[in-house]
C-alpha atoms as a PDB file:
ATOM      1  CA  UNK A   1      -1.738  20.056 110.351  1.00  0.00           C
ATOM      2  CA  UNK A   2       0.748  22.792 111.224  1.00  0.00           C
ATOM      3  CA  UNK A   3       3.562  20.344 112.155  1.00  0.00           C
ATOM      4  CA  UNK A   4       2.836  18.533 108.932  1.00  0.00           C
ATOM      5  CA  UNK A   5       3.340  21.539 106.840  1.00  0.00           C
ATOM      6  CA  UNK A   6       7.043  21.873 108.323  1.00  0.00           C
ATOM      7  CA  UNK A   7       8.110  18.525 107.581  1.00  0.00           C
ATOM      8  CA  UNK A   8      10.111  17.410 104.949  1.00  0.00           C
ATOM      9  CA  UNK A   9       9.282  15.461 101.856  1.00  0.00           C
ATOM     10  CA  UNK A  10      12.370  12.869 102.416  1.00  0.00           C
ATOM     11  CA  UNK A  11      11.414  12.723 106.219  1.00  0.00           C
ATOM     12  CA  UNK A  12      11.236   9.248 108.029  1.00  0.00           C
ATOM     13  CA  UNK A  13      10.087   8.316 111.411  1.00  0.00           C
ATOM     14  CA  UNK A  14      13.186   8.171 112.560  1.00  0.00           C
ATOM     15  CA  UNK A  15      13.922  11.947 111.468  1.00  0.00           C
ATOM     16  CA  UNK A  16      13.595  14.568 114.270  1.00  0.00           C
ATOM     17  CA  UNK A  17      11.712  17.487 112.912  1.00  0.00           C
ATOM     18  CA  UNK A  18      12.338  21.269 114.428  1.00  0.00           C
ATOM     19  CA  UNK A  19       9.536  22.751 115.666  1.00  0.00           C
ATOM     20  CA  UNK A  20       8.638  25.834 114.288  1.00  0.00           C
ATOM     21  CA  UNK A  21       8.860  27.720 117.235  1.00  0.00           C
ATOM     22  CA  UNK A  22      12.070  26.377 117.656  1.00  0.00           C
ATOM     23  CA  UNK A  23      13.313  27.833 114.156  1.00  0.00           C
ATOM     24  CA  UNK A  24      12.049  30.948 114.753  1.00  0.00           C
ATOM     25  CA  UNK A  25      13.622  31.453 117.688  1.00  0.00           C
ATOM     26  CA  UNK A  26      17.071  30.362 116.915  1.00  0.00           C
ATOM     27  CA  UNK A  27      16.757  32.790 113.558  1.00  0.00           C
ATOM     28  CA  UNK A  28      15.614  35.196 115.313  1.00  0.00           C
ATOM     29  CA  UNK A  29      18.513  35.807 118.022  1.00  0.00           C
ATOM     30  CA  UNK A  30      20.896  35.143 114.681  1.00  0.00           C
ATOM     31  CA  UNK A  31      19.491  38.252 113.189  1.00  0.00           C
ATOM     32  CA  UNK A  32      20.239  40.412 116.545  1.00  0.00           C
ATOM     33  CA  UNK A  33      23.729  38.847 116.748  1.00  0.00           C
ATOM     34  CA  UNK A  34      24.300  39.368 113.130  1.00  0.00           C
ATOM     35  CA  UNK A  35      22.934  43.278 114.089  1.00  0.00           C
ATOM     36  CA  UNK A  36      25.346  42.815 117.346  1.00  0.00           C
ATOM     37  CA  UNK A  37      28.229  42.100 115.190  1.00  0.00           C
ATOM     38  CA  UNK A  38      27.946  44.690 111.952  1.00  0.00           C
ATOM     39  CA  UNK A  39      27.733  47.096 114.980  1.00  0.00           C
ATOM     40  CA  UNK A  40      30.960  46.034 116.517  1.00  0.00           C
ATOM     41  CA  UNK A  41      32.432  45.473 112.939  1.00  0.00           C
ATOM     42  CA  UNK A  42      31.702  49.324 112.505  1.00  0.00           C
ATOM     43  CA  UNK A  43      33.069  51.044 115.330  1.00  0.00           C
ATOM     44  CA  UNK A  44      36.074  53.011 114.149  1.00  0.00           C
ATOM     45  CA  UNK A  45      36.125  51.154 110.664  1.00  0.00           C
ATOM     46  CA  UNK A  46      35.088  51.806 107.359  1.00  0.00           C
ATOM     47  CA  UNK A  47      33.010  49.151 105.680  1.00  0.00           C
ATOM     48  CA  UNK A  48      30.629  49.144 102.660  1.00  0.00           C
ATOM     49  CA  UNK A  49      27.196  49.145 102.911  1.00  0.00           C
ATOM     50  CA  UNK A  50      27.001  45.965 100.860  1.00  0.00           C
ATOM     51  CA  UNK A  51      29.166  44.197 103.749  1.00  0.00           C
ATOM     52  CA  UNK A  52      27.764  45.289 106.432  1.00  0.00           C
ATOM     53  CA  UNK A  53      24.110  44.118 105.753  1.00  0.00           C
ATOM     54  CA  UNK A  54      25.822  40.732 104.459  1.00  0.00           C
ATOM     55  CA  UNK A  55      27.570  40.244 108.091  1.00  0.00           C
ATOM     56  CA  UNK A  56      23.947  41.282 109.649  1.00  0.00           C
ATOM     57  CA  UNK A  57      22.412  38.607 107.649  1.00  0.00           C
ATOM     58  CA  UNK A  58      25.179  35.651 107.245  1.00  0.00           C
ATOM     59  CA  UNK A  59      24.561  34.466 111.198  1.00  0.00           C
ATOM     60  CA  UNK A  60      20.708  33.596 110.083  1.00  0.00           C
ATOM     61  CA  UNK A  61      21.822  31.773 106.999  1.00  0.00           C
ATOM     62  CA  UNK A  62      24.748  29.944 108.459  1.00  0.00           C
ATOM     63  CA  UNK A  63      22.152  28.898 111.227  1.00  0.00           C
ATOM     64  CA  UNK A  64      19.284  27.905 109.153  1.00  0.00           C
ATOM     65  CA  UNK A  65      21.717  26.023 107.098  1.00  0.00           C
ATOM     66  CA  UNK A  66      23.040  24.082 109.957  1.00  0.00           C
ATOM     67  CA  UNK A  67      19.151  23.383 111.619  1.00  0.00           C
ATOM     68  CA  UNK A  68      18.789  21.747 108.275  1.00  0.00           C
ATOM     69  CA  UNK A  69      21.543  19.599 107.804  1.00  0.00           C
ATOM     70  CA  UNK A  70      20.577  18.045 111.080  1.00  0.00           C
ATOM     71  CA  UNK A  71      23.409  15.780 111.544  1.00  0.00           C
ATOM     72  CA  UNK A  72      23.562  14.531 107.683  1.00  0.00           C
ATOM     73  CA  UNK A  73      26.791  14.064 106.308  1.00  0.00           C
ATOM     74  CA  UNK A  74      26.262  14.537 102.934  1.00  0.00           C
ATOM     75  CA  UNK A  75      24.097  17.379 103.465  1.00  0.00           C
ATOM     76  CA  UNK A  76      27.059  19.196 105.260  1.00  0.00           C
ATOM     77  CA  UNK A  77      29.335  18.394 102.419  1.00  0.00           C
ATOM     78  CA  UNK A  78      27.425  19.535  99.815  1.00  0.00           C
ATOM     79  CA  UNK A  79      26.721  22.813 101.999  1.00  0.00           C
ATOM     80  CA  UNK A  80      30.364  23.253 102.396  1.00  0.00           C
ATOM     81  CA  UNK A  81      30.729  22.806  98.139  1.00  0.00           C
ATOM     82  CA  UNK A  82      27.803  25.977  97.918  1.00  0.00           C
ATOM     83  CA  UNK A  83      30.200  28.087 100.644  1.00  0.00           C
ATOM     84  CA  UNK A  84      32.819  27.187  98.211  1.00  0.00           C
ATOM     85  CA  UNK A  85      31.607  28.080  94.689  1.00  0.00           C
ATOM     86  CA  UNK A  86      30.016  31.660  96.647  1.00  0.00           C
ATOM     87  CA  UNK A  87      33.394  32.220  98.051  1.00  0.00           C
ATOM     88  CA  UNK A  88      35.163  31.874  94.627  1.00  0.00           C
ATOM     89  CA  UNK A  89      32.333  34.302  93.055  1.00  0.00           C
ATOM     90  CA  UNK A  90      32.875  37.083  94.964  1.00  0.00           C
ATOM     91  CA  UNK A  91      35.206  40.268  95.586  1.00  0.00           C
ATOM     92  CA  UNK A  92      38.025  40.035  97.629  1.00  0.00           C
ATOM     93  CA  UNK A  93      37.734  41.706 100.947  1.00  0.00           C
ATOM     94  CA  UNK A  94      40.629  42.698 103.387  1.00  0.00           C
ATOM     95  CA  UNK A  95      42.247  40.577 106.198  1.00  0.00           C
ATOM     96  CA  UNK A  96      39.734  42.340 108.882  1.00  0.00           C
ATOM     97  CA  UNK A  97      36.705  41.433 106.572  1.00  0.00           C
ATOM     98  CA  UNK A  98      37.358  38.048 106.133  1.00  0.00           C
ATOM     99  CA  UNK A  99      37.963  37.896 109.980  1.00  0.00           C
ATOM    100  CA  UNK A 100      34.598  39.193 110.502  1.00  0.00           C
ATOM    101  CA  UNK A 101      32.677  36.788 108.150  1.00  0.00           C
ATOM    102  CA  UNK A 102      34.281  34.237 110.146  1.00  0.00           C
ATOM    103  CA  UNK A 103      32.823  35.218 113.193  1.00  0.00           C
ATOM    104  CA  UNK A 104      29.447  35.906 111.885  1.00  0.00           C
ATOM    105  CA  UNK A 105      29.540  32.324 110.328  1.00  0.00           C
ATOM    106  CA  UNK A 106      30.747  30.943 113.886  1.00  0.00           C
ATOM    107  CA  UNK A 107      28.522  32.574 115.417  1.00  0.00           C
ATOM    108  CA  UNK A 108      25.374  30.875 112.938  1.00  0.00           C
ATOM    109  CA  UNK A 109      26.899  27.643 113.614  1.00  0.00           C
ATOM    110  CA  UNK A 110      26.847  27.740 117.054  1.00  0.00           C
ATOM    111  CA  UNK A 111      23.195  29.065 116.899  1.00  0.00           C
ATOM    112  CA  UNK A 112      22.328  26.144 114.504  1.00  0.00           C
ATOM    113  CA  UNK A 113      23.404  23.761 116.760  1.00  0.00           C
ATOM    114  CA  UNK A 114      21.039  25.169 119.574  1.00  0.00           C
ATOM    115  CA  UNK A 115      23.562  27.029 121.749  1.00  0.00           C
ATOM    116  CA  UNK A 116      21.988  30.363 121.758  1.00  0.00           C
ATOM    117  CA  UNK A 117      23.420  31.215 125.038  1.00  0.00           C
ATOM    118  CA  UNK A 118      27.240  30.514 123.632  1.00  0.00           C
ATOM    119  CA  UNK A 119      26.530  31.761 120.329  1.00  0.00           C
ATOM    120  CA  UNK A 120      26.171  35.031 121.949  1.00  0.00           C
ATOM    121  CA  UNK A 121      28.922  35.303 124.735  1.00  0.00           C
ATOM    122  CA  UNK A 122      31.326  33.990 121.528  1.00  0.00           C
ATOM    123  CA  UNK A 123      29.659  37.375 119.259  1.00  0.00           C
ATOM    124  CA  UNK A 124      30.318  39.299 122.791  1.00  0.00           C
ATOM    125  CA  UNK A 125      33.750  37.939 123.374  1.00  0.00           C
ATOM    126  CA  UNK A 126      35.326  37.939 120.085  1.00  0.00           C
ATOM    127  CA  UNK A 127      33.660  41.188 118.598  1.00  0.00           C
ATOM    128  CA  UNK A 128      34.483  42.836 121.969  1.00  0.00           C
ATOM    129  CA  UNK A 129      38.330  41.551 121.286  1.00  0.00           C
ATOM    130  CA  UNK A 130      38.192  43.235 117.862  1.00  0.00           C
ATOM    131  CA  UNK A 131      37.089  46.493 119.060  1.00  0.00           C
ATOM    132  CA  UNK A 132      39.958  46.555 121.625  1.00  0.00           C
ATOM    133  CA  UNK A 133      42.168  45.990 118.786  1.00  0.00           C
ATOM    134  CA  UNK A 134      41.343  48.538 117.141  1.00  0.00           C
ATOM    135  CA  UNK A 135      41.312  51.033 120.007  1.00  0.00           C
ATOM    136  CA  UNK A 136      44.459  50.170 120.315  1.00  0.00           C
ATOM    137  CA  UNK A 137      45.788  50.097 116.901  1.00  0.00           C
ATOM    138  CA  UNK A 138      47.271  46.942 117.219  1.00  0.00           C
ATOM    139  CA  UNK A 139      50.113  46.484 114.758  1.00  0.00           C
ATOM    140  CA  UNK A 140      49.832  50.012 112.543  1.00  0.00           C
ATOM    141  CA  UNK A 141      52.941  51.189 114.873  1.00  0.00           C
ATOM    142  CA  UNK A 142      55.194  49.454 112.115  1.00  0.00           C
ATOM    143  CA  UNK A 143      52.645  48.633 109.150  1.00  0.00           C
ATOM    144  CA  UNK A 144      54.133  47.762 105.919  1.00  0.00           C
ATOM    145  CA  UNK A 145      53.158  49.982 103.139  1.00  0.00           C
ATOM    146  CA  UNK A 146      52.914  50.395  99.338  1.00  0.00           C
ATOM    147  CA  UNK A 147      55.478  53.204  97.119  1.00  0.00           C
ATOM    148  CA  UNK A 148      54.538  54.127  93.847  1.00  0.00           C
ATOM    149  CA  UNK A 149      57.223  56.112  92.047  1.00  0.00           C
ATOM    150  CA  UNK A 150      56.809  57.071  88.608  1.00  0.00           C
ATOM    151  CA  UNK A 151      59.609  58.316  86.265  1.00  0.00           C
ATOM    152  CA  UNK A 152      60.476  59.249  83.138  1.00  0.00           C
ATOM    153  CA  UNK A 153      61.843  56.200  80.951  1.00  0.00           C
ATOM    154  CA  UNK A 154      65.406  58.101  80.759  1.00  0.00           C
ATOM    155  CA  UNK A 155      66.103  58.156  83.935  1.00  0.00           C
ATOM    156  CA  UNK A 156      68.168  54.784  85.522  1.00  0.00           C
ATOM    157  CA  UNK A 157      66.194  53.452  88.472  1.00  0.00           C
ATOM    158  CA  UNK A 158      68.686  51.057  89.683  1.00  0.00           C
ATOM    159  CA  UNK A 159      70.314  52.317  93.097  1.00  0.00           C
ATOM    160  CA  UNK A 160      68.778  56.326  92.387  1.00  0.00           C
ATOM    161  CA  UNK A 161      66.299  56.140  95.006  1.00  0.00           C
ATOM    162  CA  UNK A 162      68.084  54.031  97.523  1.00  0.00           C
ATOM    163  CA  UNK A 163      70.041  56.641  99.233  1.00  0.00           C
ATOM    164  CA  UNK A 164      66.614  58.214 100.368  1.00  0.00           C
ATOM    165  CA  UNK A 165      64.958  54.930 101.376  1.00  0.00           C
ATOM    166  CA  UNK A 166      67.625  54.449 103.099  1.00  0.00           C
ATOM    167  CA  UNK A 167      67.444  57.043 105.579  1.00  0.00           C
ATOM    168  CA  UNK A 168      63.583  57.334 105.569  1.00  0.00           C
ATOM    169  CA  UNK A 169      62.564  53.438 105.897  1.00  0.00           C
ATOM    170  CA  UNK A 170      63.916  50.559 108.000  1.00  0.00           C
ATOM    171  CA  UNK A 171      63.558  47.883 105.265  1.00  0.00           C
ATOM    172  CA  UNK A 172      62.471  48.457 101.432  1.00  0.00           C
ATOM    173  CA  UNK A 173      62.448  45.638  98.234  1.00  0.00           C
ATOM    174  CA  UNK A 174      61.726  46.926  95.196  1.00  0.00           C
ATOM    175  CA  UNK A 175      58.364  44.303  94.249  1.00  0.00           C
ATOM    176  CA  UNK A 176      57.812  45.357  90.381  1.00  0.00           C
ATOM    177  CA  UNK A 177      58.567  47.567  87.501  1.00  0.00           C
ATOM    178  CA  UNK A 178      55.893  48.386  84.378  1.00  0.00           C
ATOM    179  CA  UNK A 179      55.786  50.626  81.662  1.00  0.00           C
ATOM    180  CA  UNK A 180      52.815  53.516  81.862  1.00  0.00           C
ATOM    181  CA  UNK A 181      52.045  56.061  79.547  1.00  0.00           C
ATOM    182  CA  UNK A 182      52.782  54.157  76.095  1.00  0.00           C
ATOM    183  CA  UNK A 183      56.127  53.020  77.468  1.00  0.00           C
ATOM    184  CA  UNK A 184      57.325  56.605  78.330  1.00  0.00           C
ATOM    185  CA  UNK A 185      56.915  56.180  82.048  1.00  0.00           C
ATOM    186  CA  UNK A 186      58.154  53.536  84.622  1.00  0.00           C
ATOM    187  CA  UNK A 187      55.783  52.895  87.581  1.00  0.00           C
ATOM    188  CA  UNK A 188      58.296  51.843  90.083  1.00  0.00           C
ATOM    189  CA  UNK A 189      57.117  49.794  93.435  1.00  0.00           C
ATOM    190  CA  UNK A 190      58.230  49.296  96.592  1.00  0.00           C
ATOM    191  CA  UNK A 191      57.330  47.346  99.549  1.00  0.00           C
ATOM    192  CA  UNK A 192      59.098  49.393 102.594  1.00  0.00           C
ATOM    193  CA  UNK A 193      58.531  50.727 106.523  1.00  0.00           C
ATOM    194  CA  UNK A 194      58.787  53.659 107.553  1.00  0.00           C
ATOM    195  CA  UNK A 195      61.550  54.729 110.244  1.00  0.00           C
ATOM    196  CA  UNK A 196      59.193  57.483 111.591  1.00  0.00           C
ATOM    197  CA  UNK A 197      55.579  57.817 109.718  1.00  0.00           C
ATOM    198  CA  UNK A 198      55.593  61.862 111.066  1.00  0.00           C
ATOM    199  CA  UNK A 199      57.980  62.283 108.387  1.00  0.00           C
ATOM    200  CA  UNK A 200      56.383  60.989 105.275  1.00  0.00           C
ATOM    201  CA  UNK A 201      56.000  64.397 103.500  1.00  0.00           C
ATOM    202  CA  UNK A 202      59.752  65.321 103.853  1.00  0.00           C
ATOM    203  CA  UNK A 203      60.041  61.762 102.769  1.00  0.00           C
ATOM    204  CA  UNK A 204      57.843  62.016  99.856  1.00  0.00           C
ATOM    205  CA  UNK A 205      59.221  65.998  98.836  1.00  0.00           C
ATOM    206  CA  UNK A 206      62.584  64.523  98.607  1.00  0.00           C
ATOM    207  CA  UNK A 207      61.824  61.719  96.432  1.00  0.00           C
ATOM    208  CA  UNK A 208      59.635  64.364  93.908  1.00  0.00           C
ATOM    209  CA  UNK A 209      63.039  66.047  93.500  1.00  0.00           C
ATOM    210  CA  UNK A 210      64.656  62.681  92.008  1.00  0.00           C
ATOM    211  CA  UNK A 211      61.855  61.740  89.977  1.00  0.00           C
ATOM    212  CA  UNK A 212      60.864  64.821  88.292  1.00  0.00           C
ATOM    213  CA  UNK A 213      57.513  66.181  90.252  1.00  0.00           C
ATOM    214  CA  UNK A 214      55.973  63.087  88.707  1.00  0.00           C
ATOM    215  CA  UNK A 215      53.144  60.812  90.613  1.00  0.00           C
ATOM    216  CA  UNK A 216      53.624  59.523  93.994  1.00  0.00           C
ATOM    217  CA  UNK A 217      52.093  57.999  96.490  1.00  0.00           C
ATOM    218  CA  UNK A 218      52.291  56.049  99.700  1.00  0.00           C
ATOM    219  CA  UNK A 219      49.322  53.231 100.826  1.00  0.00           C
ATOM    220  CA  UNK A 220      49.301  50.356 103.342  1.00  0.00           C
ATOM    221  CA  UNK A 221      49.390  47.122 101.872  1.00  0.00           C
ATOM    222  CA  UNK A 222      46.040  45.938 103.214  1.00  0.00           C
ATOM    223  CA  UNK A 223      44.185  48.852 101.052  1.00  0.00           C
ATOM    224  CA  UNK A 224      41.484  46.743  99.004  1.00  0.00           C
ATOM    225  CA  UNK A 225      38.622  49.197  97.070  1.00  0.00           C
ATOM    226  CA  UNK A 226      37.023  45.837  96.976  1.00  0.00           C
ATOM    227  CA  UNK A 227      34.220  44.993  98.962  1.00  0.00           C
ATOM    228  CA  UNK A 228      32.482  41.501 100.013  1.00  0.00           C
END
């Protein structure tokens, strides 16, 4: 009666059912890799709450989904349609998050298909990767960041500033230029990097004497208020 109640409608004789106990287990050690990975995912970062519980929970749906696709084609295409249209629905999210919901759906996958034991050395191996990554700060030594200048609409930007970026930044290209303020500002940016980041301030006080003591201010590029 109980294995009855798990079966599908659609199901043939031919179609190999998963035992309940199976399921559960196999959602069950998704959930503690999905913890296992939010963790990692945490550790020196700053995430939303929002993403976090999603990257808890997105190794027990990716796995489910899998277990029930079972080997049907057109099942998995149709799943991969539903990833789609979700993916096109929601926020952006930096490089680092999207990196993590790839792991979190590997890791599902991996589960789904029965490998419990690889599904968790891969959560071990590649979330312990990321976290040595970021220990180590790999590649903020010489991260390109963001300049916003603004100025008043009499003053000629072409060539003013470029005297100071050059001696404060190894590379700079001015991106855009847009009116602010009814049209009596410019917002000025810049894509540029640094030549020594100890010396943004000076960097910064110098450019405030060109521009008037207007608005300023220096970002990376990866900076995203958007969350998953």
């Amino acid at each position: 009666m109980l294995d009855s109640l798990f079966r599908g409608v659609f199901d043939t004789q031919l179609t190999s059912v998963i035992a309940p106990a199976d399921f559960l287990l196999c959602v069950g050690v998704s959930l503690l890799i999905g913890l296992l990975l939010s963790a990692m995912t945490m550790w020196h970062t700053r995430s939303s709450a929002s993403f976090t519980v999603t990257l808890a929970l997105l190794p027990a749906v990716v796995c489910v989904v899998i277990m029930m696709v079972n080997g049907n084609v057109g099942a998995g295409v149709a799943v991969s349609g539903a990833f789609g249209l979700v993916r096109f629905r929601s926020a952006p999210g930096s490089a680092r998050e999207i990196g993590d919901v790839f792991i979190a759906m590997g890791a599902g996958l991996i589960a789904g298909m029965g490998y419990l034991g690889y599904a968790a050395l891969f959560s071990l191996l590649l979330g312990g990767v990321a976290m040595l990554y970021t220990a180590v700060h790999l590649g903020e030594g010489r991260r390109r960041k963001t300049l916003h200048i603004t100025i008043p609409e009499d003053l000629d930007y072409a060539g003013v500033f470029d005297p100071i970026l050059e001696e404060y930044t190894t590379n700079y290209t001015l991106r855009h230029v847009r009116t602010t303020n009814m049209g009596s500002l410019f917002k000025l940016t810049y894509d540029l990097t640094l030549r020594d980041p100890a010396r943004k301030k000076a960097f910064i006080d110098e450019l405030r004497c060109r521009n008037g003591n207007l608005e300023i201010s220096v970002s990376y590029q990866d900076t995203n208020t958007n969350s998953l």
